[in-house]
Protein backbone atom coordinates (compact mmCIF):
# COMPACT_ATOMS: atom_id res chain seq x y z
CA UNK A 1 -0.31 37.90 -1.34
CA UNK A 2 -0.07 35.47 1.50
CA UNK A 3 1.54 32.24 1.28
CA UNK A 4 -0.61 29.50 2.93
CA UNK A 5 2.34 28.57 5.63
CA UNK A 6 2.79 25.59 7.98
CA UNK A 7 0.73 22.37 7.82
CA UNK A 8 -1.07 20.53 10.30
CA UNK A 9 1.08 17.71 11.75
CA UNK A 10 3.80 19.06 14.47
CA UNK A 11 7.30 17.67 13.76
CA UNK A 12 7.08 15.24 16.51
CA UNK A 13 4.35 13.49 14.22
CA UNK A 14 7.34 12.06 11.87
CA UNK A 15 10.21 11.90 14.92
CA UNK A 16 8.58 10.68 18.37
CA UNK A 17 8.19 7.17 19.12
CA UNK A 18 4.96 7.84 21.31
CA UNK A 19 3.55 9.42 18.08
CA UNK A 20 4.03 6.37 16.35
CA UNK A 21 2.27 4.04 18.48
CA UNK A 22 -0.41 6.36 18.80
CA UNK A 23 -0.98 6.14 15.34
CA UNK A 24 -0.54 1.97 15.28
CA UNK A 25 -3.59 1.36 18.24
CA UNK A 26 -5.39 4.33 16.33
CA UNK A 27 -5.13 4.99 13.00
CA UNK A 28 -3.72 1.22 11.80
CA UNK A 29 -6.19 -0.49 14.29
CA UNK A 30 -9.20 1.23 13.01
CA UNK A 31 -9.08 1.08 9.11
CA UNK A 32 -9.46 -1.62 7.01
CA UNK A 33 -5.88 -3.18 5.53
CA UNK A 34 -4.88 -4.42 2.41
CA UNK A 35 -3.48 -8.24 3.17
CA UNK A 36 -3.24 -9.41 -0.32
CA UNK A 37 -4.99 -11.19 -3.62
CA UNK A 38 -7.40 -13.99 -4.00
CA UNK A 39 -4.29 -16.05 -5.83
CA UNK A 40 -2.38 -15.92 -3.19
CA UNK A 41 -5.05 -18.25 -1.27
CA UNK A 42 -5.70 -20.46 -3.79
CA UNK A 43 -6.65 -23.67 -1.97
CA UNK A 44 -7.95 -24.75 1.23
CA UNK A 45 -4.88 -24.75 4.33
CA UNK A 46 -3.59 -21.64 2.40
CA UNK A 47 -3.16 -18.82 4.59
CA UNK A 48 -1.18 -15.62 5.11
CA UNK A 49 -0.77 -13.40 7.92
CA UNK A 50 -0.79 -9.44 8.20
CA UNK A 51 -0.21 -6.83 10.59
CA UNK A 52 -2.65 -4.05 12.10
CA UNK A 53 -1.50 -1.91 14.35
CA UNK A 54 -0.56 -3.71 17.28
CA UNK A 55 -1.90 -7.26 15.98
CA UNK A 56 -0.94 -9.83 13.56
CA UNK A 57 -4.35 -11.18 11.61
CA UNK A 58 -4.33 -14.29 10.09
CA UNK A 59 -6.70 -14.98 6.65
CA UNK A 60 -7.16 -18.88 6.13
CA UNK A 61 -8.87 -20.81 3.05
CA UNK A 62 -11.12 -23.17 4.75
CA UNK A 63 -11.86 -26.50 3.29
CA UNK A 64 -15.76 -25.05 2.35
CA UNK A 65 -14.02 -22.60 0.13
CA UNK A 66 -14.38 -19.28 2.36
CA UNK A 67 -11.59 -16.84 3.80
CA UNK A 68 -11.98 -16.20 7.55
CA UNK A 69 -9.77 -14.17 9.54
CA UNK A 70 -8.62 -14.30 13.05
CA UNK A 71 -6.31 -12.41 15.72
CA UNK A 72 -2.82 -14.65 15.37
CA UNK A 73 -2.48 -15.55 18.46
CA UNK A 74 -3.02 -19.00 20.81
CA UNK A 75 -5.93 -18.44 23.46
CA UNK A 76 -4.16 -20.24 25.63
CA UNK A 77 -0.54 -18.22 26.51
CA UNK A 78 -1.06 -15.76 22.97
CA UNK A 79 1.92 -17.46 21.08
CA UNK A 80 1.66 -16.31 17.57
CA UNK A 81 -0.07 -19.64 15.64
CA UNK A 82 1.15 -18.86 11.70
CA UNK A 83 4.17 -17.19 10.40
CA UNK A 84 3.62 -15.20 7.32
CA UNK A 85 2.40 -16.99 5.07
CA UNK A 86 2.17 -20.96 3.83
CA UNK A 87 -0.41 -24.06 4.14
CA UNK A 88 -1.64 -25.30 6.87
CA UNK A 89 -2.19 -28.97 7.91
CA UNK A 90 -5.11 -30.30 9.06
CA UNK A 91 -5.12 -27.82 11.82
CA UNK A 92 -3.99 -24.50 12.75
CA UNK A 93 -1.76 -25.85 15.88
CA UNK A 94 0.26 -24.08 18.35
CA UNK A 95 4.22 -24.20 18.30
CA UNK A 96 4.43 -23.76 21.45
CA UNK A 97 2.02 -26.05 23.39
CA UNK A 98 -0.06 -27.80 20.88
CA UNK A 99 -3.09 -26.31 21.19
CA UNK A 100 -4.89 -26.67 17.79
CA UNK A 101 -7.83 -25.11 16.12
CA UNK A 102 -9.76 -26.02 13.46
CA UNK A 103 -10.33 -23.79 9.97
CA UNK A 104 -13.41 -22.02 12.04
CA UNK A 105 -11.63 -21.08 14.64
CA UNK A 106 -12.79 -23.48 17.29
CA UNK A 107 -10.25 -25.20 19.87
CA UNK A 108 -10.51 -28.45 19.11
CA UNK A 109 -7.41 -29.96 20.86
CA UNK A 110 -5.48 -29.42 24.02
CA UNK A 111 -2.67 -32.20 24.98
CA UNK A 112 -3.53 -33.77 28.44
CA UNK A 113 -6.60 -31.83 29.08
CA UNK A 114 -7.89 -34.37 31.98
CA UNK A 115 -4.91 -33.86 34.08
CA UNK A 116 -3.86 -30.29 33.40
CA UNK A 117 -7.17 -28.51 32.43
CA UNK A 118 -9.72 -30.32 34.07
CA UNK A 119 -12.73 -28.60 33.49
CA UNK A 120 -11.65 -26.78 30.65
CA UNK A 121 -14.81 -25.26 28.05
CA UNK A 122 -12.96 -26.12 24.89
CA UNK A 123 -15.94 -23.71 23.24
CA UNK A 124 -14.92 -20.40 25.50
CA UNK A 125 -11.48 -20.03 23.99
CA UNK A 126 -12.04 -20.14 19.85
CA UNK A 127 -9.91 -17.69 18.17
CA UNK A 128 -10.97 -14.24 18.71
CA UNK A 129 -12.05 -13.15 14.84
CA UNK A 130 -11.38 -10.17 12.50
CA UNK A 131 -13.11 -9.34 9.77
CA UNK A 132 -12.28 -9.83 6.12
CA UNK A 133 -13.65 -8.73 2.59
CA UNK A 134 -12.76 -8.74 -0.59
CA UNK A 135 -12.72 -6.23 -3.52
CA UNK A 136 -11.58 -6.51 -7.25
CA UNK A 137 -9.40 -9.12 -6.19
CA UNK A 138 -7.86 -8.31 -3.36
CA UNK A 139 -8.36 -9.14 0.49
CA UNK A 140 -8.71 -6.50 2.97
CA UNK A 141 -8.93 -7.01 6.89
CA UNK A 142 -9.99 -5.36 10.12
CA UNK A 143 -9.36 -6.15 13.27
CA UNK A 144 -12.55 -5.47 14.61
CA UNK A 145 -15.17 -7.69 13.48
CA UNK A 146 -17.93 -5.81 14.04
CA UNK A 147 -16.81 -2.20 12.32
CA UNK A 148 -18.48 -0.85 9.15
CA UNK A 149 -18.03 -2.64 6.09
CA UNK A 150 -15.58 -2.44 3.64
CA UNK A 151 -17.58 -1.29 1.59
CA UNK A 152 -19.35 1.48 3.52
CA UNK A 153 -15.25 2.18 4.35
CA UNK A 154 -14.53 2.37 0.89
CA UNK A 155 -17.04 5.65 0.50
CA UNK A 156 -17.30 5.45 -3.13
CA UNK A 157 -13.78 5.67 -4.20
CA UNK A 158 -14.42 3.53 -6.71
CA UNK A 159 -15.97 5.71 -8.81
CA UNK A 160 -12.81 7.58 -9.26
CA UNK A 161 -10.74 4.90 -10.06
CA UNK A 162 -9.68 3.87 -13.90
CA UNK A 163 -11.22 1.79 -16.13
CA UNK A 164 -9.03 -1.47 -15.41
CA UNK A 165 -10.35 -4.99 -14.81
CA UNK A 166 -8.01 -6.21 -12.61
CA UNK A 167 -9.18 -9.76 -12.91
CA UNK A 168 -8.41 -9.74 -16.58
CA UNK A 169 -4.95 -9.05 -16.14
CA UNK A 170 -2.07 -10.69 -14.98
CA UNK A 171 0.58 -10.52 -12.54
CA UNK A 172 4.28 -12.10 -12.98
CA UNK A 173 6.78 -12.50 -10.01
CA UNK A 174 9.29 -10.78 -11.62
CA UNK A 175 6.94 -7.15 -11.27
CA UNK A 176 6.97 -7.12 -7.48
CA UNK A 177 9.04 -4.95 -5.83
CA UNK A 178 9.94 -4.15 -1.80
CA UNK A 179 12.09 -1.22 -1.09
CA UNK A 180 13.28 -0.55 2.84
CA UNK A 181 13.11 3.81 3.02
CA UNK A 182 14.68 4.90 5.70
CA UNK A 183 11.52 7.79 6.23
CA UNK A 184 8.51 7.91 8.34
CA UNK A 185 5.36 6.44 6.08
CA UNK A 186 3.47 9.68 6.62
CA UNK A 187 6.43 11.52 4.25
CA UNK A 188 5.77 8.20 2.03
CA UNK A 189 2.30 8.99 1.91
CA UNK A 190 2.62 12.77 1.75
CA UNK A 191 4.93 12.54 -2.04
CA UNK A 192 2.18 10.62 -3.40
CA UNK A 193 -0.28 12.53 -3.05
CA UNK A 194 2.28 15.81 -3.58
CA UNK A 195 0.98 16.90 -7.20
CA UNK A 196 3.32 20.14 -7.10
CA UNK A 197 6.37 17.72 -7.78
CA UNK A 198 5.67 15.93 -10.76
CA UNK A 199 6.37 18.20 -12.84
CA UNK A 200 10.03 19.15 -11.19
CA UNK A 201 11.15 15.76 -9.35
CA UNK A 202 9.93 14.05 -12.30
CA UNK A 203 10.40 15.99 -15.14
CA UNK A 204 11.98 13.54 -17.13
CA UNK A 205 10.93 10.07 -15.83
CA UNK A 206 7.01 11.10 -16.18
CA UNK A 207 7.02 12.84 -19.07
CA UNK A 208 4.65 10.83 -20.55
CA UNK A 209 2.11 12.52 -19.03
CA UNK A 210 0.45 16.45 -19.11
CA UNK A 211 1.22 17.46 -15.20
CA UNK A 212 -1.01 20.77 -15.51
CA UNK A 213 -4.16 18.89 -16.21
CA UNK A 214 -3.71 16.76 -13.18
CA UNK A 215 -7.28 16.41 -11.08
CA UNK A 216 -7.64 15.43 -7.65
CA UNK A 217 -9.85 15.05 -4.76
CA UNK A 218 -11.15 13.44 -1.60
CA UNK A 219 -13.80 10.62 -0.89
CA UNK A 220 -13.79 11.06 2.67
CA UNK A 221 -10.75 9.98 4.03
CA UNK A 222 -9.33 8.47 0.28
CA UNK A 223 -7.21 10.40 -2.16
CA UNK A 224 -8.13 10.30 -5.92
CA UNK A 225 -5.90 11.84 -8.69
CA UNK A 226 -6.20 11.78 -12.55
CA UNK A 227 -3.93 13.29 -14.98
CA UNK A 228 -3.72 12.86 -18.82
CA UNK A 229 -1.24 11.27 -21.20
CA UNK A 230 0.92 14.31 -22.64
CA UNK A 231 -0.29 15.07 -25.86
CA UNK A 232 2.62 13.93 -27.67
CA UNK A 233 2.49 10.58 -26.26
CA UNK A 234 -1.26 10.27 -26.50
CA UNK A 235 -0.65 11.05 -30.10
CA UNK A 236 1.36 7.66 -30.55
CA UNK A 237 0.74 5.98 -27.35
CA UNK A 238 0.80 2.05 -28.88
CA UNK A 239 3.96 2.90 -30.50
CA UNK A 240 5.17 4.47 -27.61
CA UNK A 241 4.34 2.26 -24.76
CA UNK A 242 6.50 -0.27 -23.83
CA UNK A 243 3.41 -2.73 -22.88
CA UNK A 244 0.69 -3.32 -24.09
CA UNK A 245 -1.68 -0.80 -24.00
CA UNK A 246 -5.08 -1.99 -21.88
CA UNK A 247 -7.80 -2.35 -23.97
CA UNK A 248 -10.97 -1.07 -21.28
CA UNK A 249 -10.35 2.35 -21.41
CA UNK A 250 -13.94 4.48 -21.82
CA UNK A 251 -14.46 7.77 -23.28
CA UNK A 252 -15.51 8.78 -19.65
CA UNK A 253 -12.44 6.73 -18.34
CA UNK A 254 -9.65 7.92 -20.59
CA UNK A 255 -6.10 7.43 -20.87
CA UNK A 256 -3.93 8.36 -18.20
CA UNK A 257 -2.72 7.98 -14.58
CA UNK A 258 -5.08 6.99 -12.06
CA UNK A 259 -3.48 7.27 -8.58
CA UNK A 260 -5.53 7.05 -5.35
CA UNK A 261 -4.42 6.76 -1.78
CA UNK A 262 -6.85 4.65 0.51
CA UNK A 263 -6.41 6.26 4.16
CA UNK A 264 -4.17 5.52 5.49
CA UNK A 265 -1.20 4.09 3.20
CA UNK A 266 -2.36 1.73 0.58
CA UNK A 267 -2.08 3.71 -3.13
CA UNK A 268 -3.14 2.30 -6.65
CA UNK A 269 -1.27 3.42 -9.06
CA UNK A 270 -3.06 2.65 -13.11
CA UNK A 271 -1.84 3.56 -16.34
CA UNK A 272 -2.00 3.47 -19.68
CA UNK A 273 -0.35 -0.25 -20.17
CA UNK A 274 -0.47 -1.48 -16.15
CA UNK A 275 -2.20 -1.86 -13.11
CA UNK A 276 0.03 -1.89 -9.29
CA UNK A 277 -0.34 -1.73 -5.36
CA UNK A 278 1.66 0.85 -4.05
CA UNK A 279 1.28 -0.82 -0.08
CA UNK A 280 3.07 1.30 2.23
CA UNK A 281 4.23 -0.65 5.18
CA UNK A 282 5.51 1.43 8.75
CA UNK A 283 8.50 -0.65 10.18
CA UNK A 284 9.59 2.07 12.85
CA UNK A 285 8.94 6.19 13.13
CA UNK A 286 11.79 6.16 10.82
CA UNK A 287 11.47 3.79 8.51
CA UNK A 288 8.54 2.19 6.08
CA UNK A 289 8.62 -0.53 3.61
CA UNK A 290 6.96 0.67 0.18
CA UNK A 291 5.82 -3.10 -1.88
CA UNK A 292 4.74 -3.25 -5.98
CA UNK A 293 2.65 -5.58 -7.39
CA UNK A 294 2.33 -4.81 -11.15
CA UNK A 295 0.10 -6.54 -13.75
CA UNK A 296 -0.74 -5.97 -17.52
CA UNK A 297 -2.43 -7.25 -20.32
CA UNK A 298 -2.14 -10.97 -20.91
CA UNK A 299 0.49 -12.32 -22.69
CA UNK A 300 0.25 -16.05 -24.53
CA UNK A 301 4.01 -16.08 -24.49
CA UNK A 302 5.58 -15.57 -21.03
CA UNK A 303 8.74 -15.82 -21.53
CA UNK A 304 8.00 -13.07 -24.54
CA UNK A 305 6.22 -11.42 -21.48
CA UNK A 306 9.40 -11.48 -19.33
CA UNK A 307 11.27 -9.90 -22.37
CA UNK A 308 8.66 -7.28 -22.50
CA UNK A 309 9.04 -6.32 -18.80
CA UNK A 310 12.61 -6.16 -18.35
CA UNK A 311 12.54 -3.77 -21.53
CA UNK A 312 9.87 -1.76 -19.63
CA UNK A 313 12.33 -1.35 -16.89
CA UNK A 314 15.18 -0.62 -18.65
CA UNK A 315 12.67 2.29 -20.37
CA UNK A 316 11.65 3.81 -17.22
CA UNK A 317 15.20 4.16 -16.45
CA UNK A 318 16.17 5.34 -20.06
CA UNK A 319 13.70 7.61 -20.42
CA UNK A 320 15.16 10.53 -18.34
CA UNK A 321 17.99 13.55 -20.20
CA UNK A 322 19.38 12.99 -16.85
CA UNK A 323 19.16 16.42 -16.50
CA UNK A 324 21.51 18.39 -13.68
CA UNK A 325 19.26 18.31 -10.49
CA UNK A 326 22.10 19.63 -8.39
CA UNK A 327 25.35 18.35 -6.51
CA UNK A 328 26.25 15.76 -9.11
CA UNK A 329 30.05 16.70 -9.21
CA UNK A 330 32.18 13.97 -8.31
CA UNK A 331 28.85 11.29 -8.96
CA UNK A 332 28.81 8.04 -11.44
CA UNK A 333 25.28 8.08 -12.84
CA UNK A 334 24.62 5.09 -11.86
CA UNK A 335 25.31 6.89 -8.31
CA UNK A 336 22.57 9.28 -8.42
CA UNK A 337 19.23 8.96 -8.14
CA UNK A 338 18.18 12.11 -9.47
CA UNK A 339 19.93 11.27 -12.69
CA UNK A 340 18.69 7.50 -12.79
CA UNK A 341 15.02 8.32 -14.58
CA UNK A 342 14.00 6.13 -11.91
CA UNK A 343 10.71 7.73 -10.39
CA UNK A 344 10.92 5.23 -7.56
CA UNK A 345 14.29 6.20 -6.95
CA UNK A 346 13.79 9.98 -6.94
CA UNK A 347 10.99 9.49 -4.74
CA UNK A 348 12.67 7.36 -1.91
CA UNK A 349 16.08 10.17 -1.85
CA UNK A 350 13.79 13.01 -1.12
CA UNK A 351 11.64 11.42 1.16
CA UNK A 352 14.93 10.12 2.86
CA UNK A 353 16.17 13.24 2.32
CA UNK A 354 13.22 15.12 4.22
CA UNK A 355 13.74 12.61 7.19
CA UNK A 356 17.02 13.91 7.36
CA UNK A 357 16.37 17.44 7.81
CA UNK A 358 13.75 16.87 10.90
CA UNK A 359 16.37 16.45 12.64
CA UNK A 360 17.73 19.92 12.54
CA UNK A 361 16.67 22.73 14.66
CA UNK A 362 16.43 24.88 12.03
CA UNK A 363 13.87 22.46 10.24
CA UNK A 364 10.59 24.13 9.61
CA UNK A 365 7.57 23.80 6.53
CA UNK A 366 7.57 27.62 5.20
CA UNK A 367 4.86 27.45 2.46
CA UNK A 368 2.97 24.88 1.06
CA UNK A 369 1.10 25.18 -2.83
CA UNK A 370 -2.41 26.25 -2.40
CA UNK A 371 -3.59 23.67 -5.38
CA UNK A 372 -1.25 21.21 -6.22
CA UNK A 373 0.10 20.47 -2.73
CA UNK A 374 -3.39 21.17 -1.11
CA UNK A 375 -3.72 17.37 -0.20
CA UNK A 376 -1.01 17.09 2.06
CA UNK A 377 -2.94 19.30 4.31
CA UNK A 378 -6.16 17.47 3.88
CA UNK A 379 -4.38 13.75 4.73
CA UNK A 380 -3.29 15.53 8.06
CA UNK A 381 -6.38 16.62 8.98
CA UNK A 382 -7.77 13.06 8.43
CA UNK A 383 -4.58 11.08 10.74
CA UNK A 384 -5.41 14.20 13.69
CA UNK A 385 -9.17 12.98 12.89
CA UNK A 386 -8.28 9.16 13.34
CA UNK A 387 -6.46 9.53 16.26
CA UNK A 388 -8.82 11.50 17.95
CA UNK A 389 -12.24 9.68 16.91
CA UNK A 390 -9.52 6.83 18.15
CA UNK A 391 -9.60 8.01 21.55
CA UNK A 392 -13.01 9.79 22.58
């Protein structure tokens, strides 16, 4: 029998700083991007900014109640107008000159226009605009305001996503996370949709659930995945469950772990007892910023609620047999990742790990697992696919 051998992306793909700026004018300038939740905008002057490719966006709450989004940048010298996020005056106004726009994105201000821009067509120079959407309560954006829909984008996805109404749960400050990995975001990407590890990386910190059952699949460009509580769980899952369990599960939406990747980088990852963003961020060929946002089932008490997560966290990490991975001699527990019963954890060493190792002569990808690891190859053929469509 022959071992389906190297996949598609050349090494260069997670070491070359050309390749990565390919991929931000391609790949990250042609797909729609998360940017954040409704709550996060909750009044008029709130805005946030986000980054695309090789552009910062900026998504404002105008004073009639909608989101607009526009290219961050003054028309007049392309000084960014709004930091990352905040509340706006009045006006979005230029730092650096004063120019100011209003909430539409007209110029409606330039300091001594008769003597310095006599002439000037205050109309021509509005902010140039992006496009913006929302979905189940969160905000996407593109920087191209005339591409397809987010919803056309979206290519049904949804229907392989879990039962959860994210607008009936809740989200508390102390559930978000940001963790700096020293990796290129494809390798990010590439563990999450890696089915072929949970059951070894994670043999202890996601036991909960029955690894052999897992399903998976493509919507076009997206990732779905499904697997089912173990049975031993399942058997006593309120008991067992640290949280809450959510109460809109369906006999055609069961229990379990729904985890999709939307192409590129953004992952959902819903349980049992919680809902979370998995938003994978590229900082440099060599290094990606991975952000949680977690929320559960309501809680009247939140300070009980607060109580309740930190015992969550302490679970995940207590979980584990910290079983004997490999080169522990000499280690604290607290030391090793592979003995926390961290999943995060385990997931940001190897990925680190892999980084590592590309930078070795000797570095090559011998075999991959025709089933379980068959998605890896797919998401490659969809980046060569971006980039290309990117460029014809």
């Amino acid at each position: 029998m022959t071992l389906p051998s190297a996949l598609l992306l050349p090494k260069s793909a997670y070491t070359s700083q050309s390749w990565f700026e390919r991929e931000q004018a391609t790949i990250f300038e042609n797909n729609w991007q998360f940017a954040g939740f409704t709550e996060d905008l909750p009044a008029p002057g709130d805005f946030l900014t986000v980054q695309a490719g090789r552009t910062s966006i900026m998504i404002i709450h105008g004073p009639d109640g909608e989101l607009r989004a526009f290219h961050n940048m003054c028309r007049h010298r392309g000084t960014r107008l709004l930091r990352t996020c905040g509340k706006a005056g009045k006006a979005i106004t230029c730092p650096y000159h004063d120019w100011s726009y209003d909430f539409k994105g007209n110029l409606i201000a330039v300091p001594q226009q008769k003597e310095e821009f006599a002439g000037l067509d205050k109309s021509k120079l509005s902010l140039h605009p992006a496009q913006v959407s929302c979905w189940d309560n969160m905000i996407w954006i593109h920087p191209d305001p005339e591409a397809p829909s987010l919803q056309t984008w979206l290519q049904g996805i949804e229907a392989h996503l879990g039962p959860h109404r994210v607008s009936e749960l809740v989200e508390h400050a102390d559930t978000a996370t940001s963790h700096d990995i020293q990796a290129n975001w494809k390798l990010v990407v590439e563990n999450y949709i890696d089915g072929y590890h949970l059951s070894h990386l994670h043999s202890t910190s996601l036991n909960m659930y029955d690894h052999k059952q897992q399903q998976s699949g493509f919507c076009g460009p997206h990732f779905h995945f499904y697997e089912p509580l173990a049975p031993d769980y399942a058997a006593n899952v309120d008991k067992q469950s640290p949280l809450p369990v959510i109460d809109h599960f369906t006999p055609e939406k069961p229990l379990g772990a729904y985890v999709p990747m939307l192409f590129p980088c953004f992952g959902i990852g819903a349980d049992e007892s919680s809902w979370s963003i998995f938003q994978i961020i590229p900082l440099a060929v060599d290094k990606t910023r991975v952000i949680t946002r977690t929320r559960v089932m309501p809680a009247s008490d939140w300070s009980f609620w607060t109580q309740e997560w930190k015992s969550y966290s302490h679970y995940q990490k207590q979980t584990a047999t910290k079983a004997d991975k490999s080169n522990r001699d000499g280690q604290e527990d607290g030391d090793d990742p592979l003995a926390s019963g961290d999943f995060m954890a385990e997931d940001i060493y190897v990925c680190e790990q892999q980084q590592k190792s590309l930078a070795s002569p000797w570095y090559s990808v011998g075999a991959y697992a025709s089933q379980q690891e068959s998605a890896i190859r797919e998401f490659h053929r969809q980046v060569l696919q971006a980039m290309k469509t990117a460029t014809d």
